[in-house]
N, C-alpha and C. Protein backbone atom coordinates (compact mmCIF):
# COMPACT_ATOMS: atom_id res chain seq x y z
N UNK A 1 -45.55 -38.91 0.94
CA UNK A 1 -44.24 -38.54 1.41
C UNK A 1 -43.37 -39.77 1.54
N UNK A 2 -42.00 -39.50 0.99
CA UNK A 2 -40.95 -40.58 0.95
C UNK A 2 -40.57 -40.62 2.68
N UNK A 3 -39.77 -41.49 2.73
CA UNK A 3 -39.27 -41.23 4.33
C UNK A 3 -37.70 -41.22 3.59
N UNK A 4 -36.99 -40.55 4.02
CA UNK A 4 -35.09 -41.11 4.11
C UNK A 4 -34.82 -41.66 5.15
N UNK A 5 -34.11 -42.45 4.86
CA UNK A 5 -32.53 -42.92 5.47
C UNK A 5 -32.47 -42.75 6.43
N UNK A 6 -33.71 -42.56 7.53
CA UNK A 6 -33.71 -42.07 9.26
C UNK A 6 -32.15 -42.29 9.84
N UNK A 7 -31.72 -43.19 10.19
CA UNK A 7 -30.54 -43.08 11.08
C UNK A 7 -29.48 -42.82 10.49
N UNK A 8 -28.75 -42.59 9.41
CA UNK A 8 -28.19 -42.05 8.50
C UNK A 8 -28.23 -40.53 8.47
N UNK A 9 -29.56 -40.37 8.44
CA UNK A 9 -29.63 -38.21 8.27
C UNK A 9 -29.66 -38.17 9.85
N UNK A 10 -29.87 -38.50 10.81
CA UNK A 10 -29.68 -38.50 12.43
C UNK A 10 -28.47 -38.42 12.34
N UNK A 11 -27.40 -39.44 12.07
CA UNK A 11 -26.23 -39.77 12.05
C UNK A 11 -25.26 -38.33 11.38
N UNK A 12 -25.43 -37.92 10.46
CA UNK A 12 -25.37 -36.71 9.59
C UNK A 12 -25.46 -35.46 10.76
N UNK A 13 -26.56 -35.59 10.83
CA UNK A 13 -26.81 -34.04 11.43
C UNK A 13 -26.43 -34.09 12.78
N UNK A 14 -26.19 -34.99 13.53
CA UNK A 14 -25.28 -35.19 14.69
C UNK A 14 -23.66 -34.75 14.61
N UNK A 15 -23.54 -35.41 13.31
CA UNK A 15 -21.99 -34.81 13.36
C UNK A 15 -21.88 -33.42 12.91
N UNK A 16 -22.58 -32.99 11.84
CA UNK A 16 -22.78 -31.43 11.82
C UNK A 16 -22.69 -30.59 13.03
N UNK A 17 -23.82 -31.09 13.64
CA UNK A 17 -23.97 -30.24 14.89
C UNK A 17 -22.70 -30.36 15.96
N UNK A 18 -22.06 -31.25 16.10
CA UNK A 18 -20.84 -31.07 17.06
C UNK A 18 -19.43 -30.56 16.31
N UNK A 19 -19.53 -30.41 14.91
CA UNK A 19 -18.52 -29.48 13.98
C UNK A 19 -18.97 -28.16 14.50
N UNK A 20 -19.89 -27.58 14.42
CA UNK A 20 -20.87 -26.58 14.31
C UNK A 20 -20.17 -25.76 15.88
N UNK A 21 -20.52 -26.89 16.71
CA UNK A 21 -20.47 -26.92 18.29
C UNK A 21 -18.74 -26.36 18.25
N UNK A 22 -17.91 -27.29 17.87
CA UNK A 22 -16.50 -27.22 17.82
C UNK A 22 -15.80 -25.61 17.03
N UNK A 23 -16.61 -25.29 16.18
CA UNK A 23 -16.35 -24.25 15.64
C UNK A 23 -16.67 -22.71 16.09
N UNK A 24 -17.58 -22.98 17.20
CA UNK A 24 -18.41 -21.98 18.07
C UNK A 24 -17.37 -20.77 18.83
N UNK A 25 -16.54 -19.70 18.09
CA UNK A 25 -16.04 -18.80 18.50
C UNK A 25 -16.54 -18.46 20.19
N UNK A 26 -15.24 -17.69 20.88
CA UNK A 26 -15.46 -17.31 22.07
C UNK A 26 -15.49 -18.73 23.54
N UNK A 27 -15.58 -20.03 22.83
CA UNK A 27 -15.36 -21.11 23.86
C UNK A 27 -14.13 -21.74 23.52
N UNK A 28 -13.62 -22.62 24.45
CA UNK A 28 -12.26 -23.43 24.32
C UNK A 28 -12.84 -24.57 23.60
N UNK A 29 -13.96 -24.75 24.03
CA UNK A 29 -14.23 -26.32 23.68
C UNK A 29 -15.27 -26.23 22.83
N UNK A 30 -16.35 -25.34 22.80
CA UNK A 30 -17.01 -24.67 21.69
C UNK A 30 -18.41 -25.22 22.45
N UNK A 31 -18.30 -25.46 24.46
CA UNK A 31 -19.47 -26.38 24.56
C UNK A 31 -20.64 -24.77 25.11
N UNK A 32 -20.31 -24.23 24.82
CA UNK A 32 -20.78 -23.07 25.53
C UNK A 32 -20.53 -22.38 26.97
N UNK A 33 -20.01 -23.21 27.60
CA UNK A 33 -20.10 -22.86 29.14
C UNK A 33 -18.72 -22.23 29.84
N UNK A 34 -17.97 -21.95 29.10
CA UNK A 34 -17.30 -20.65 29.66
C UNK A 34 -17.89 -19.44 29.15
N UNK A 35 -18.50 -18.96 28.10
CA UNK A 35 -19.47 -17.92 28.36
C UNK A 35 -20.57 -17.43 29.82
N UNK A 36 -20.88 -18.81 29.68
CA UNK A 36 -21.54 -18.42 31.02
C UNK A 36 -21.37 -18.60 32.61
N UNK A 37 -20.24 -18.83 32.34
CA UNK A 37 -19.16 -18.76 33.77
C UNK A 37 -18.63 -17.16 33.69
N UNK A 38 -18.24 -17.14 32.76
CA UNK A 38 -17.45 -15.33 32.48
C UNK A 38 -18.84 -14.56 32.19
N UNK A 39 -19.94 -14.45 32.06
CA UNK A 39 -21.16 -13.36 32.15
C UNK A 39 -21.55 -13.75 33.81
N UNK A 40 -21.44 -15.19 34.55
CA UNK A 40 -21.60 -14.85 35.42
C UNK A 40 -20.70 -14.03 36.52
N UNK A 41 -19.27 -14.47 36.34
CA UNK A 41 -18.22 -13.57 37.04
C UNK A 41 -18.43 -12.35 36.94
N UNK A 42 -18.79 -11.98 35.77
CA UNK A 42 -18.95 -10.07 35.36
C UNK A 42 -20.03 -9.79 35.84
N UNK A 43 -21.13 -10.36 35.94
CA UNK A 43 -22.43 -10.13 36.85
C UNK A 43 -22.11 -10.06 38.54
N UNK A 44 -21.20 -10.88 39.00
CA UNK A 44 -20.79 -10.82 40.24
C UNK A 44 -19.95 -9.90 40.77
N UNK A 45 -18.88 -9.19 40.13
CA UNK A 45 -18.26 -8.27 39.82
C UNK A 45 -18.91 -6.72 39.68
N UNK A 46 -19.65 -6.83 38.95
CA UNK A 46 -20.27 -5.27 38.90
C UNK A 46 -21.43 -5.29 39.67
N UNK A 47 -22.00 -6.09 40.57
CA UNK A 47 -23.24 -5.86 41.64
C UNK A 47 -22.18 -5.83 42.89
N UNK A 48 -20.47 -6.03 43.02
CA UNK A 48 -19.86 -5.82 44.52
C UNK A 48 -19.55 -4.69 44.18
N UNK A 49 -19.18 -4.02 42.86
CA UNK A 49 -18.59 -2.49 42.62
C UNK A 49 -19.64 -1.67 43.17
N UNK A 50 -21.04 -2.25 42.66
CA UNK A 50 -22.29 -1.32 42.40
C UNK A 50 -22.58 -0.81 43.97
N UNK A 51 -22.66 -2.02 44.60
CA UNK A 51 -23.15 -2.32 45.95
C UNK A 51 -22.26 -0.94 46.52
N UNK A 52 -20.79 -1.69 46.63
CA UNK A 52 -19.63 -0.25 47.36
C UNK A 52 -19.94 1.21 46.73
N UNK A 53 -20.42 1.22 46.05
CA UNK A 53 -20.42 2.76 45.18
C UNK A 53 -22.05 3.24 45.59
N UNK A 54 -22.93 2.74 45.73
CA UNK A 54 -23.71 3.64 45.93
C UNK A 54 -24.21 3.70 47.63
N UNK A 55 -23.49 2.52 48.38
CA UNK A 55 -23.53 2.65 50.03
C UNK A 55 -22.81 3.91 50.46
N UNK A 56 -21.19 4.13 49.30
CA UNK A 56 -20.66 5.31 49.88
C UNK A 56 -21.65 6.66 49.15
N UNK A 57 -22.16 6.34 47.61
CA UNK A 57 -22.30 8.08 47.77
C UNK A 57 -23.59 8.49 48.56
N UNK A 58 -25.00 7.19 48.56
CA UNK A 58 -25.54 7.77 49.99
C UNK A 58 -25.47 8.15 51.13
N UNK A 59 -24.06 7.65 51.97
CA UNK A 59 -23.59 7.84 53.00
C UNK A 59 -23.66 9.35 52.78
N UNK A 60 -22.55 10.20 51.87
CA UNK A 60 -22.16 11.03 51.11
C UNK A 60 -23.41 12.22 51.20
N UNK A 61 -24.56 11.75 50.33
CA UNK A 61 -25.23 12.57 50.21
C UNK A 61 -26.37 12.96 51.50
N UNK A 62 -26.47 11.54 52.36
CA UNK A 62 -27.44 12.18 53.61
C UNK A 62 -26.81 12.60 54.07
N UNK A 63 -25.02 12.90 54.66
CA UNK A 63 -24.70 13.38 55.37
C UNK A 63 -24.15 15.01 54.83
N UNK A 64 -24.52 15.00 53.75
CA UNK A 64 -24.48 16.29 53.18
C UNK A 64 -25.55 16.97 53.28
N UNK A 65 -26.62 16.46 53.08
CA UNK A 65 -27.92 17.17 53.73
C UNK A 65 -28.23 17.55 54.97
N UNK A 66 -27.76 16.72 55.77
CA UNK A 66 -27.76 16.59 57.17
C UNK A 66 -26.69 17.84 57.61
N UNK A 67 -25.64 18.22 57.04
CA UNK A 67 -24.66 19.28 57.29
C UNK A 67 -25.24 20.44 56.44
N UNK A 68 -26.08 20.28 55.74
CA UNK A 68 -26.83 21.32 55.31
C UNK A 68 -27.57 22.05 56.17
N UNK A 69 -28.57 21.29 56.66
CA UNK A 69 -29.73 21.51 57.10
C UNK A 69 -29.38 21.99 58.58
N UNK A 70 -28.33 21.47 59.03
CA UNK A 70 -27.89 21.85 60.73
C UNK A 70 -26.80 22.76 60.74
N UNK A 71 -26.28 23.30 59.32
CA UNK A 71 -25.17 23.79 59.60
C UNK A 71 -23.64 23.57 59.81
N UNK A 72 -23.34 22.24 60.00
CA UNK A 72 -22.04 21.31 60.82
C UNK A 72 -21.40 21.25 59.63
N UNK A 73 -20.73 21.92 58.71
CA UNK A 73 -20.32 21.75 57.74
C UNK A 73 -20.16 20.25 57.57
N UNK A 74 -18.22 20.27 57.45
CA UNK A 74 -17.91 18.88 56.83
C UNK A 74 -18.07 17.86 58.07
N UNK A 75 -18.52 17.77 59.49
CA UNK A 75 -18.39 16.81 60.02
C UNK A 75 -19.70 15.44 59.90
N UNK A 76 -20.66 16.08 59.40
CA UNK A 76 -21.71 14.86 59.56
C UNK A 76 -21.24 13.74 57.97
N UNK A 77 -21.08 14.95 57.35
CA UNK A 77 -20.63 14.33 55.70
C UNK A 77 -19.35 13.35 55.98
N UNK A 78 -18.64 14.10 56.73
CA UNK A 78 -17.30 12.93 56.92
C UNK A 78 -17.91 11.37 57.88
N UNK A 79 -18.77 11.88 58.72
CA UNK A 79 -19.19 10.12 59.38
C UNK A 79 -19.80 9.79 59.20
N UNK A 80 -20.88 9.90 57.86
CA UNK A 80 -21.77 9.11 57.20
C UNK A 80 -20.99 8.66 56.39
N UNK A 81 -19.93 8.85 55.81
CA UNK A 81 -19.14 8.83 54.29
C UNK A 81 -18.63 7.26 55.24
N UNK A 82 -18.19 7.27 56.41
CA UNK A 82 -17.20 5.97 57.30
C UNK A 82 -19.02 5.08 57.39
N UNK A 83 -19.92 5.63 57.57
CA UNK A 83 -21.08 4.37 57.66
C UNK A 83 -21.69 3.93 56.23
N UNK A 84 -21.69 5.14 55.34
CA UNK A 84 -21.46 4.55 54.04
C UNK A 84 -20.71 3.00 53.36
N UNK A 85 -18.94 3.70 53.83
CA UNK A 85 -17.85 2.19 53.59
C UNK A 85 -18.88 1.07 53.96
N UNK A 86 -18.92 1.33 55.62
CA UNK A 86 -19.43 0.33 56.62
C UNK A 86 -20.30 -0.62 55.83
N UNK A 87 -21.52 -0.01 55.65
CA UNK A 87 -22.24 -0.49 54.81
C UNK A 87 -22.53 -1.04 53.74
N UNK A 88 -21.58 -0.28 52.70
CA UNK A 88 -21.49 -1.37 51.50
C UNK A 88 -20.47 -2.54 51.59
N UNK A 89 -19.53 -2.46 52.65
CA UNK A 89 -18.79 -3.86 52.71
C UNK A 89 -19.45 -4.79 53.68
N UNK A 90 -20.74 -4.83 54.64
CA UNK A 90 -21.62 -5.11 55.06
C UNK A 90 -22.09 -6.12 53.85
N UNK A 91 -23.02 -5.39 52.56
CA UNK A 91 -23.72 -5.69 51.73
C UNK A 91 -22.85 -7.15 50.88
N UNK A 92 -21.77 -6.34 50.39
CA UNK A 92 -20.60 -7.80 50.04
C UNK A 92 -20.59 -8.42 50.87
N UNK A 93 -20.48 -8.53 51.69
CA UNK A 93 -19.97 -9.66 52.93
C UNK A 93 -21.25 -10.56 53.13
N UNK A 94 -22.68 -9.94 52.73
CA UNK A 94 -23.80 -10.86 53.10
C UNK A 94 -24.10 -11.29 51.88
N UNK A 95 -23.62 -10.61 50.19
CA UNK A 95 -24.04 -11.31 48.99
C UNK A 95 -22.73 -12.49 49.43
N UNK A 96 -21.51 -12.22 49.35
CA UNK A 96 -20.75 -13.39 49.54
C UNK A 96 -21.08 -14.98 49.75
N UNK A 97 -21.58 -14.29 51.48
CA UNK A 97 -21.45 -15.22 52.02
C UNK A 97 -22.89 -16.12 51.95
N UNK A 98 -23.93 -15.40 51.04
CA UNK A 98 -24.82 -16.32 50.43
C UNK A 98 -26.15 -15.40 51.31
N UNK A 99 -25.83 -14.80 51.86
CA UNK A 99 -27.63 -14.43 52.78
C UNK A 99 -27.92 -13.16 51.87
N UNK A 100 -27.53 -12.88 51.13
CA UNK A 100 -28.19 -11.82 50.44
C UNK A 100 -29.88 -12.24 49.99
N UNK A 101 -30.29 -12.25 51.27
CA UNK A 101 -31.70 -12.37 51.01
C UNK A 101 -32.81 -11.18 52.21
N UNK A 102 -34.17 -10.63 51.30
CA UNK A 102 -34.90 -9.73 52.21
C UNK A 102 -35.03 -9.79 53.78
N UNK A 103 -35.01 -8.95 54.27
CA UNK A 103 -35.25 -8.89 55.99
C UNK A 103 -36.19 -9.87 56.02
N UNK A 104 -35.74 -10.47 57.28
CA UNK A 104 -36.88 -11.07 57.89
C UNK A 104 -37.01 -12.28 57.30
N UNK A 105 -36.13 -13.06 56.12
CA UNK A 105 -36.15 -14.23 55.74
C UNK A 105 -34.60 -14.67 55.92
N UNK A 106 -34.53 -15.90 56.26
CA UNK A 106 -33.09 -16.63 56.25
C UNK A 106 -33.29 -17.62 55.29
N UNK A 107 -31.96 -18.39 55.19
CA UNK A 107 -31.61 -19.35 54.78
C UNK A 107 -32.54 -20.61 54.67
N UNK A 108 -32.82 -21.33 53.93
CA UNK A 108 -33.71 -22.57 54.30
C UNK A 108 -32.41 -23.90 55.35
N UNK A 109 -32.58 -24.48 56.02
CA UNK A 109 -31.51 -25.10 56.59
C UNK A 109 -31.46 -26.62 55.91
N UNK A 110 -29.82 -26.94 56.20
CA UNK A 110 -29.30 -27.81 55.06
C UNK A 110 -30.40 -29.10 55.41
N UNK A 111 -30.64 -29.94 54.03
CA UNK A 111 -31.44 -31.45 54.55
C UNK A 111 -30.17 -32.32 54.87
N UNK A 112 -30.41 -33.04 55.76
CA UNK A 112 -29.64 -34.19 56.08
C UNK A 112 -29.71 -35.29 54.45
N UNK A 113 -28.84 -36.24 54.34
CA UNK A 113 -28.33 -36.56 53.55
C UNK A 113 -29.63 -37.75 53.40
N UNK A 114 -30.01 -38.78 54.34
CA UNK A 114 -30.61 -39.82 54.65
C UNK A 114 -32.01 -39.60 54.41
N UNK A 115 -32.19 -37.89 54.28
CA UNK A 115 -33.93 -37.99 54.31
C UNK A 115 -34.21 -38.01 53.04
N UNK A 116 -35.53 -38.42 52.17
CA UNK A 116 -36.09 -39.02 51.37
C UNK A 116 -37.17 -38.55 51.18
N UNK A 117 -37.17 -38.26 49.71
CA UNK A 117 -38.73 -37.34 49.42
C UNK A 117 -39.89 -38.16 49.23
């Protein structure tokens, strides 16, 4: 086997690849990473819709059962439907603000700046 021109075909295919890069439809800069700023926004976006939409229609539906089963027509359905809201803006408010994490676990707490692994 011959060898080529090592830093030359390096040199080559470096600039290819950042034409390549530059030409990359769907980015400004073609570096990739507004794609994945905008799949993450839309990921963040449809888990606060998701969250509000199914806190209210469970609210919705136990308290429709619950007015079933006892008779109370529309009143249990109407104040589960208000603990429903409650609840899914509950759920946003704790993905927000970062604790969207299982019962019974918190946050790890911040390291001081000075400590050293």
């Amino acid at each position: 086997m011959s060898e080529h021109n090592t830093p030359d075909d390096l040199t080559s295919l470096g600039r290819r690849l950042d034409e390549a890069r530059r030409d990359r439809r769907g980015t400004a800069e073609g570096d990739g990473k507004n794609d994945h700023a905008l799949n993450s926004a839309l990921g963040v976006g449809f888990r606060i819709g998701l969250e509000l939409v199914v806190a209210v229609a469970a609210g919705l539906g136990f308290g429709w059962l619950i007015d079933k089963g006892l008779g109370t027509k529309p009143w249990a359905m109407m104040g589960f439907l208000f603990v429903g809201i409650a609840v899914g803006m509950l759920n946003v408010f704790r993905f927000m603000k970062g604790m969207g994490l299982a019962a019974g676990y918190s946050a790890p707490a911040p390291r001081e700046k000075d400590e050293e692994d």
